[in-house]
C-alpha atoms as a PDB file:
ATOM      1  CA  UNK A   1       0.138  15.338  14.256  1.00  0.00           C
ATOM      2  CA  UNK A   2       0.948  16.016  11.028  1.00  0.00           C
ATOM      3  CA  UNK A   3      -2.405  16.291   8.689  1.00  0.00           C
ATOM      4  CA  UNK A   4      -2.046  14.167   5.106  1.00  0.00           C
ATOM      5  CA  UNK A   5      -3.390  14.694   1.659  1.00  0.00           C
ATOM      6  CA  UNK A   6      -5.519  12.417   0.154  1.00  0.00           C
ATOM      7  CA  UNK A   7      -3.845  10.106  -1.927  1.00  0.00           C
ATOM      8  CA  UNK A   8      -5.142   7.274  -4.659  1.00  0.00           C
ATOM      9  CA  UNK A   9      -2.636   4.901  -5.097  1.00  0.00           C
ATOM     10  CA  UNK A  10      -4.004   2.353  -7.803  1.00  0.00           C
ATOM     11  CA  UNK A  11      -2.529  -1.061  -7.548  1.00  0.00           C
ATOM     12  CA  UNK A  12      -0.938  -1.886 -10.884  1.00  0.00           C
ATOM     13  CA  UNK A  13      -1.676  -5.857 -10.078  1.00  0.00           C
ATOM     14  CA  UNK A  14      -5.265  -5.037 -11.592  1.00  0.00           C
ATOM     15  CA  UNK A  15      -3.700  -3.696 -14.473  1.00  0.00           C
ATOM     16  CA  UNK A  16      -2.834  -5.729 -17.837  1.00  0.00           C
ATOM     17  CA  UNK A  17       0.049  -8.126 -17.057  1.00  0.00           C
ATOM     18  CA  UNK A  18       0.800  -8.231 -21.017  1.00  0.00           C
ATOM     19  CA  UNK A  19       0.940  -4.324 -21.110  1.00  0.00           C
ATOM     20  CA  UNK A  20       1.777  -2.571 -17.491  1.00  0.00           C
ATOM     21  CA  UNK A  21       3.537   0.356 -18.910  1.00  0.00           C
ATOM     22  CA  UNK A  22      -0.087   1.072 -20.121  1.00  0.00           C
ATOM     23  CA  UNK A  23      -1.081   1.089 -17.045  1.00  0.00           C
ATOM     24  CA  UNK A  24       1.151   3.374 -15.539  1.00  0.00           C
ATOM     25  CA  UNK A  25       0.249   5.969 -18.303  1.00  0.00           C
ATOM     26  CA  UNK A  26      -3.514   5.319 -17.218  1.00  0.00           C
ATOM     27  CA  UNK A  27      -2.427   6.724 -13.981  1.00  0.00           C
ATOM     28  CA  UNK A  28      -0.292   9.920 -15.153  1.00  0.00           C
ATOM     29  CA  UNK A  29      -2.539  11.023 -17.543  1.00  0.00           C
ATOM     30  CA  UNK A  30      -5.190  10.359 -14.515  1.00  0.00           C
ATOM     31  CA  UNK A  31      -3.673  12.823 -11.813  1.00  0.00           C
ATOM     32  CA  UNK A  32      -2.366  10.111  -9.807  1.00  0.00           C
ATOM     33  CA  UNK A  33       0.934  10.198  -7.950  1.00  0.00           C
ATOM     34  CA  UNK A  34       1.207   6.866  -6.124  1.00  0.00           C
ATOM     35  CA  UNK A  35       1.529   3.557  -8.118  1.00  0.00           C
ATOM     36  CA  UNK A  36       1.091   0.639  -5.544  1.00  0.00           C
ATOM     37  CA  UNK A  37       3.072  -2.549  -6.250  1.00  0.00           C
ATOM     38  CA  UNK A  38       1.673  -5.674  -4.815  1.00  0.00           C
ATOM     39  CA  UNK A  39       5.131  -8.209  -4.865  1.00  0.00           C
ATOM     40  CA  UNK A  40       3.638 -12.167  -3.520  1.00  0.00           C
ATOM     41  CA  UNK A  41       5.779 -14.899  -3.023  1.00  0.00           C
ATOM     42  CA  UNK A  42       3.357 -17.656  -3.137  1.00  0.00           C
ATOM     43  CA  UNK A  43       4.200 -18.783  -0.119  1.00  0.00           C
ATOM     44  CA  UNK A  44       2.994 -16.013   2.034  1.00  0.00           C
ATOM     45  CA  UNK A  45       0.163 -15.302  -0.132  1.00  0.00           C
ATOM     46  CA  UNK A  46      -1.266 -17.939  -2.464  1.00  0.00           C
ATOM     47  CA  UNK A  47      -0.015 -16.288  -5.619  1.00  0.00           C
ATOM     48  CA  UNK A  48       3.111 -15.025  -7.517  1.00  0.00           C
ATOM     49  CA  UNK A  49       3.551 -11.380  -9.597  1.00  0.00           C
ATOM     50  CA  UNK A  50       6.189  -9.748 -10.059  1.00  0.00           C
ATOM     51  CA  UNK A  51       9.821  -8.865  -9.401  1.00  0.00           C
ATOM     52  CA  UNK A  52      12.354  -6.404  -8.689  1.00  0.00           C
ATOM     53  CA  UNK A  53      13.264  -6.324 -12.471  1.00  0.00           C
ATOM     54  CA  UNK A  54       9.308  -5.252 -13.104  1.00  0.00           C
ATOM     55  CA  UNK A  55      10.115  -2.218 -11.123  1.00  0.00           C
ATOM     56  CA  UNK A  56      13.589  -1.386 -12.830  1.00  0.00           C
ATOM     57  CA  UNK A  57      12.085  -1.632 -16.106  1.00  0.00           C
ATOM     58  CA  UNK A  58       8.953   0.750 -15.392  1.00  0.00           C
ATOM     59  CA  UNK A  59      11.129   3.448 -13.183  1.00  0.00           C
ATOM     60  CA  UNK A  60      12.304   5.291 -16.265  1.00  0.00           C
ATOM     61  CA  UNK A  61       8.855   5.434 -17.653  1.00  0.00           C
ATOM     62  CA  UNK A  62       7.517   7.267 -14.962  1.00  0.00           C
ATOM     63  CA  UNK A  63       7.714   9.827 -12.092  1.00  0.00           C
ATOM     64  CA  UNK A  64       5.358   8.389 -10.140  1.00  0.00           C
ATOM     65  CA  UNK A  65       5.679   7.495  -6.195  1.00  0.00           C
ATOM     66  CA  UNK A  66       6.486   3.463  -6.045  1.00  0.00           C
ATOM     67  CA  UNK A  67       4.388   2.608  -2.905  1.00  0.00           C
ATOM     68  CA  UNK A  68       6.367  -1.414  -2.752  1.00  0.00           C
ATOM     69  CA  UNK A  69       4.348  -4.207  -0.565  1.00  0.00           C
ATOM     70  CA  UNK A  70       5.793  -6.825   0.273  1.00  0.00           C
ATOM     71  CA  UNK A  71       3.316  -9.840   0.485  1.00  0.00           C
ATOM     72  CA  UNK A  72       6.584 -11.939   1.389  1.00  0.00           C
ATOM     73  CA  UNK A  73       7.702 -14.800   4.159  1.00  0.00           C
ATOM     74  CA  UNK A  74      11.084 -13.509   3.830  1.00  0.00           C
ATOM     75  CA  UNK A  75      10.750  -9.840   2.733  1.00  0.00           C
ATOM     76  CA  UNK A  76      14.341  -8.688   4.662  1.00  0.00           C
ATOM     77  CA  UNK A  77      16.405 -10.675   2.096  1.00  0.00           C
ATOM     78  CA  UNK A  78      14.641  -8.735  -0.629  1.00  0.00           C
ATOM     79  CA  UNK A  79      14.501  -4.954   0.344  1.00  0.00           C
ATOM     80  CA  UNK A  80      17.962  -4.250  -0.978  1.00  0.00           C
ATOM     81  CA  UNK A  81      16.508  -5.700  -4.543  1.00  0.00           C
ATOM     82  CA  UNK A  82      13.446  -3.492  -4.819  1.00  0.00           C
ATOM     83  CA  UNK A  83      14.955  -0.469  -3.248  1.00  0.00           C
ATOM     84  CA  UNK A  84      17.851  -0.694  -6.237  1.00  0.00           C
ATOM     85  CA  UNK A  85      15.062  -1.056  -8.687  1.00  0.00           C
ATOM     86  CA  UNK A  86      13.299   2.112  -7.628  1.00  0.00           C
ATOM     87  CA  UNK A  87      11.227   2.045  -5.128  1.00  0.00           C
ATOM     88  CA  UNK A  88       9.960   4.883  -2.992  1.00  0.00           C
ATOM     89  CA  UNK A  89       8.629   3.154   0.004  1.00  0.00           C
ATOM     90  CA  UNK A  90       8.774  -0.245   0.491  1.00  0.00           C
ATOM     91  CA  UNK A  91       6.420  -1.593   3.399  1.00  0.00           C
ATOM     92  CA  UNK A  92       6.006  -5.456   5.335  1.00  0.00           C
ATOM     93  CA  UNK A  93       4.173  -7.527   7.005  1.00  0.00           C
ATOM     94  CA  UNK A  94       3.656  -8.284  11.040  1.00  0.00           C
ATOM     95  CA  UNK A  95       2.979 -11.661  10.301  1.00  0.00           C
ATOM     96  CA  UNK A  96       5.886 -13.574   9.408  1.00  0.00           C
ATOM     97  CA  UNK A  97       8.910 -14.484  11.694  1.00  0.00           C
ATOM     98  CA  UNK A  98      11.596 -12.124  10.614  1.00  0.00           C
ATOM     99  CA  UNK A  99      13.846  -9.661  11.977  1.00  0.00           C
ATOM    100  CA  UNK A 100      11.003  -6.710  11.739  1.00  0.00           C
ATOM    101  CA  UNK A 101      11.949  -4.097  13.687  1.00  0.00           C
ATOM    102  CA  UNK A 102      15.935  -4.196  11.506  1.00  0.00           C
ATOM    103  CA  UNK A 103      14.073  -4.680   8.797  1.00  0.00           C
ATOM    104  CA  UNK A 104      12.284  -1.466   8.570  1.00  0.00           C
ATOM    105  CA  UNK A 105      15.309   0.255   9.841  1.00  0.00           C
ATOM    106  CA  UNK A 106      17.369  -1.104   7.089  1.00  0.00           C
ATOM    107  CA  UNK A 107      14.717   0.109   4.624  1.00  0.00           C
ATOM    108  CA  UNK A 108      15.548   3.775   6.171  1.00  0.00           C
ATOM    109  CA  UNK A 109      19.014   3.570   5.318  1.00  0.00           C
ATOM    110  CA  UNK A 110      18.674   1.996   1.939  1.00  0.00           C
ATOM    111  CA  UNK A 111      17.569   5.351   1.225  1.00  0.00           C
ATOM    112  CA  UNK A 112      13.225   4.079   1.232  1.00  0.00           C
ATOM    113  CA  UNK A 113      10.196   5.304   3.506  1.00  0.00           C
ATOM    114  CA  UNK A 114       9.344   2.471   5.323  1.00  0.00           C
ATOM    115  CA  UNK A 115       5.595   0.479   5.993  1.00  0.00           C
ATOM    116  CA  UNK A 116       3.864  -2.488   8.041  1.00  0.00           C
ATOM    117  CA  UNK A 117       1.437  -3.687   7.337  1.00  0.00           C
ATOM    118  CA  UNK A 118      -1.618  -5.607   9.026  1.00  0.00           C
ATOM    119  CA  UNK A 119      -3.858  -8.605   7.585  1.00  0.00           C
ATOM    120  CA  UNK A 120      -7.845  -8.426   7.889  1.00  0.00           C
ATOM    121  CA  UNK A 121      -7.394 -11.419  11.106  1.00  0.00           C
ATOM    122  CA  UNK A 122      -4.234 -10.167  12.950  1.00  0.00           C
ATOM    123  CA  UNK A 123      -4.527  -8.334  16.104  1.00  0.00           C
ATOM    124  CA  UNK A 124      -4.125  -4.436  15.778  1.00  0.00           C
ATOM    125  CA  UNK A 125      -2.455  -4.525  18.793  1.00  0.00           C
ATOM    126  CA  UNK A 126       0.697  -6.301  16.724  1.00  0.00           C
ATOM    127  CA  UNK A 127       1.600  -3.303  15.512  1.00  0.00           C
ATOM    128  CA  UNK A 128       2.768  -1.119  18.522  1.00  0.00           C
ATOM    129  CA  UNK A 129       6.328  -1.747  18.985  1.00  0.00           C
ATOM    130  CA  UNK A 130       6.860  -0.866  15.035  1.00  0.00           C
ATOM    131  CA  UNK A 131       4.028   2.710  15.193  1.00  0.00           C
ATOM    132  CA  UNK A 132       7.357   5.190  16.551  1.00  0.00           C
ATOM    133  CA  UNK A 133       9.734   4.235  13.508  1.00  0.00           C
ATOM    134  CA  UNK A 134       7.144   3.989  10.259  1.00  0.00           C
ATOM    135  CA  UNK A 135       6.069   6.826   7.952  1.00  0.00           C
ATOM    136  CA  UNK A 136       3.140   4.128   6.250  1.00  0.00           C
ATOM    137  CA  UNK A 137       0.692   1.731   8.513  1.00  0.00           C
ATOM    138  CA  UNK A 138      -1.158  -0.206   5.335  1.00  0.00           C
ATOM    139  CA  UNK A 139      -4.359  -1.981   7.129  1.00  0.00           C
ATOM    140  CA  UNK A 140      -5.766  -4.796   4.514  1.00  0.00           C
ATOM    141  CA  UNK A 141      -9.158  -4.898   4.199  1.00  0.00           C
ATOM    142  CA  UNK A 142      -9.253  -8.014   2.343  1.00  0.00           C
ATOM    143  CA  UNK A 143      -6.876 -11.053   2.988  1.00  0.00           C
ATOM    144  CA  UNK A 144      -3.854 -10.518   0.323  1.00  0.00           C
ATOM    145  CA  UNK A 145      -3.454 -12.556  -2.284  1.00  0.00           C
ATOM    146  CA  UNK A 146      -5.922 -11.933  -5.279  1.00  0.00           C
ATOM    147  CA  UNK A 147      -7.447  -9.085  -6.045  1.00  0.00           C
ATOM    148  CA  UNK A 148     -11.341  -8.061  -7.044  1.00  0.00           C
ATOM    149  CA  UNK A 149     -12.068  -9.203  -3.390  1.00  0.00           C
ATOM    150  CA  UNK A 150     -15.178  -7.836  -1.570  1.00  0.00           C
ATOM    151  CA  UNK A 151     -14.383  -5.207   1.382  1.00  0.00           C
ATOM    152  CA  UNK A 152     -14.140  -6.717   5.383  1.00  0.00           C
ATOM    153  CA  UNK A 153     -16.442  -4.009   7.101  1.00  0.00           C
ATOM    154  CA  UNK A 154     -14.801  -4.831  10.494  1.00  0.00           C
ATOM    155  CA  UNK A 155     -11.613  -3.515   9.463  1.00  0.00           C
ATOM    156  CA  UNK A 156     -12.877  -0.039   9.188  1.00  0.00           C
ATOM    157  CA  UNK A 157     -12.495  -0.434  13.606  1.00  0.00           C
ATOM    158  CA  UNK A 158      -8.218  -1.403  13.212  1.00  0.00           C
ATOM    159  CA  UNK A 159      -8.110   1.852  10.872  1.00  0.00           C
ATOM    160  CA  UNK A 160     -10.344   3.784  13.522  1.00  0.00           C
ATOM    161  CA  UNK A 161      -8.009   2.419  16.328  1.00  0.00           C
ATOM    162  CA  UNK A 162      -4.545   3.229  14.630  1.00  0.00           C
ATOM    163  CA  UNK A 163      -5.792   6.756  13.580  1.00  0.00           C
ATOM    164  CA  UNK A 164      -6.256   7.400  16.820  1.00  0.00           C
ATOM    165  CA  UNK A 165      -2.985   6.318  18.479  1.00  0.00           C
ATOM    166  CA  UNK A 166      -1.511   8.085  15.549  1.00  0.00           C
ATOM    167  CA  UNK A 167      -3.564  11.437  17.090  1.00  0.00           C
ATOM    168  CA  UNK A 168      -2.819  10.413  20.697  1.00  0.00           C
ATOM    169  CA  UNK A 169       1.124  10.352  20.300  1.00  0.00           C
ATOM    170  CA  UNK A 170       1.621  11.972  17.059  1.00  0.00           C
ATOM    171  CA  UNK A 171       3.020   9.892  14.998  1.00  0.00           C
ATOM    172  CA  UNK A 172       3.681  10.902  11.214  1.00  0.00           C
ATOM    173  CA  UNK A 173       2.885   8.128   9.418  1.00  0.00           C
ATOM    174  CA  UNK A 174       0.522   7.531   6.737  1.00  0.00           C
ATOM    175  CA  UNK A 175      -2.863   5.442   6.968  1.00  0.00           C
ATOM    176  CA  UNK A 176      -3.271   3.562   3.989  1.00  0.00           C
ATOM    177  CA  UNK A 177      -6.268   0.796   3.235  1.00  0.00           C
ATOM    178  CA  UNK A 178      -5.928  -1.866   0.823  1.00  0.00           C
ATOM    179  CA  UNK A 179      -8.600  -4.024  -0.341  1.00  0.00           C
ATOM    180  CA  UNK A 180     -12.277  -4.051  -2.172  1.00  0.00           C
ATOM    181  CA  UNK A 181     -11.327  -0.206  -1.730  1.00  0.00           C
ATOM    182  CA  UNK A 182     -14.443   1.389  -3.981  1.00  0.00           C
ATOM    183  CA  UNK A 183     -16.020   4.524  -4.920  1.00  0.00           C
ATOM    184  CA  UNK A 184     -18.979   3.148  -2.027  1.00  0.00           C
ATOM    185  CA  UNK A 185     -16.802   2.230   0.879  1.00  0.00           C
ATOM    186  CA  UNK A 186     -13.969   4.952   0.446  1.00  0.00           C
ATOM    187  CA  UNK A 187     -15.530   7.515   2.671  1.00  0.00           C
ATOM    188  CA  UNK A 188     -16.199   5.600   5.359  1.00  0.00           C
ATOM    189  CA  UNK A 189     -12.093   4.467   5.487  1.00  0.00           C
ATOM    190  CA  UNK A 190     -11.532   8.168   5.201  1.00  0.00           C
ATOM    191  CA  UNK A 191     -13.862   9.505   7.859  1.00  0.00           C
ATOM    192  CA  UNK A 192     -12.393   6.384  10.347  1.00  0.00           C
ATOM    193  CA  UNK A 193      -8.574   8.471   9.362  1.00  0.00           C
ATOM    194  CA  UNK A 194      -7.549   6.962   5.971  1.00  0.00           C
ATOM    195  CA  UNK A 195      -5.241   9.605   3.980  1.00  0.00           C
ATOM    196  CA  UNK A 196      -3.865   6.594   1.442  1.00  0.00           C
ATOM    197  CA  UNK A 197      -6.043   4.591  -0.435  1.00  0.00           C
ATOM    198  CA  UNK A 198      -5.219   1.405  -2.480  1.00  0.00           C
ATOM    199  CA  UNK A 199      -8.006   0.470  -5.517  1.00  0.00           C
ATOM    200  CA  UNK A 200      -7.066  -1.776  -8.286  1.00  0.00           C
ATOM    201  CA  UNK A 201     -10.294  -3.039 -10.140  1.00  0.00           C
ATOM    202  CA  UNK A 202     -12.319  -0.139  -9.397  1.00  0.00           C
ATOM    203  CA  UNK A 203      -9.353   2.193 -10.393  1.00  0.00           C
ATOM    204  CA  UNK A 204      -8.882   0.263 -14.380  1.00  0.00           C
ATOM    205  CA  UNK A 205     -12.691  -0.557 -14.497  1.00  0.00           C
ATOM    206  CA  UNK A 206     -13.731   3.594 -13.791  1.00  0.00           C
ATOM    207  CA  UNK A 207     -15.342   5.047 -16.460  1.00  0.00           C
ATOM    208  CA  UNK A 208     -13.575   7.927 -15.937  1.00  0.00           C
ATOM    209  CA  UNK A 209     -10.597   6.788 -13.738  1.00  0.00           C
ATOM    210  CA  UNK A 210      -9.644  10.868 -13.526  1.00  0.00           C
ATOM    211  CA  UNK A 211     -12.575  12.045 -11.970  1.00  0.00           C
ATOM    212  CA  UNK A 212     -11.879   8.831  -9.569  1.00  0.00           C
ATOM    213  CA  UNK A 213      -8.306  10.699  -9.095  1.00  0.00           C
ATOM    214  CA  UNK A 214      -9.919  14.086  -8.209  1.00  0.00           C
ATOM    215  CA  UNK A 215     -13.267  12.568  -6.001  1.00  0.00           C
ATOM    216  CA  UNK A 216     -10.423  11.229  -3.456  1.00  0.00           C
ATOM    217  CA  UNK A 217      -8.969  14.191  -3.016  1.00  0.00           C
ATOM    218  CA  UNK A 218     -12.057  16.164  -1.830  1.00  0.00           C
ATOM    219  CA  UNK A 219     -12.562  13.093   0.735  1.00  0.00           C
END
């Protein structure tokens, strides 16, 4: 199995809506080199943010890695769209009824790493048939929708669990939590085989969101 980095990939949604391109500079001039982009529908999720045009319009501004999740009912009619506007992986959910398996082939060939992604409630166990052909499994540790939400303990055992089929038939993806993600709770998502890890809030409120940047990689 291939061993991972440890990665901080702050979600720009807990950023300033009136002033993102602030806070992608926030995370260059704090080390980081994954920007995660939370897109909701409001249908899947109870709320809206932003679009494939967000994305075009930031790309220019910034080298960083565009880690795209698609909170979506219908995310295959919009990979083509977010893939042209820049990202660099573009991951969805088990949940909905769509094509998934085309989907994240699709994603491949539009030139993207590929991710599913599991909800705090949904049975690990959903994921098999997708674990051979992903290079990201994103395990929320909240239920999507709003941020600032308070870490589910129990999903700490679905990271544990995927970890270790990752180990037992070595598959190459990523482990990445997302959710209440905090200077507190990030070791134990680390220690249970979390390389990726997704904090907005505690990322923007840091005192120093640098030292945040470097404590993650010594995890």
């Amino acid at each position: 199995m291939e061993s991972y980095s440890k990665i901080l990939a702050p979600s720009l949604l807990a950023g300033d809506h009136g002033n993102l391109a602030e806070g992608i500079r926030l995370m260059d001039d704090s080390g980081i080199e994954w920007v995660h982009l939370d897109i909701m529908d409001g249908h899947f999720v109870p709320n809206l943010s932003f679009g494939p045009q967000t994305l075009a319009a930031l790309r220019p501004r910034t080298k960083l890695f565009f880690d795209t999740h698609l909170m979506l009912d219908n995310p295959h009619k919009y990979i083509e769209a977010f893939a042209k506007a820049g990202s660099d992986l573009i991951s969805i959910h088990v949940e909905p009824d769509y094509p998934i398996a085309e989907t994240l082939k699709r994603i491949r060939e539009l030139g993207c790493k590929n991710g599913i992604v599991l909800n705090p409630k949904t049975p690990v166990a959903s994921l098999l048939p997708f674990l051979p052909d992903v290079d990201l499994v994103l395990v929320m540790s909240v239920q999507p929708g709003f941020g600032g939400q308070s870490f589910q303990k129990h999903t700490i055992e679905k990271m544990r669990q995927i970890h270790d089929w990752r180990k037992q038939h070595g598959y190459r993806f990523r482990l990445e939590v997302d959710g209440g993600i905090t200077r507190d709770n990030i070791a134990s998502c680390a220690q249970a085989g979390v390389d990726t890890f997704v904090a907005g809030t505690s990322f923007f409120k840091d005192k120093d969101p640098a030292a945040f940047t470097r404590f993650v990689k010594t995890l």
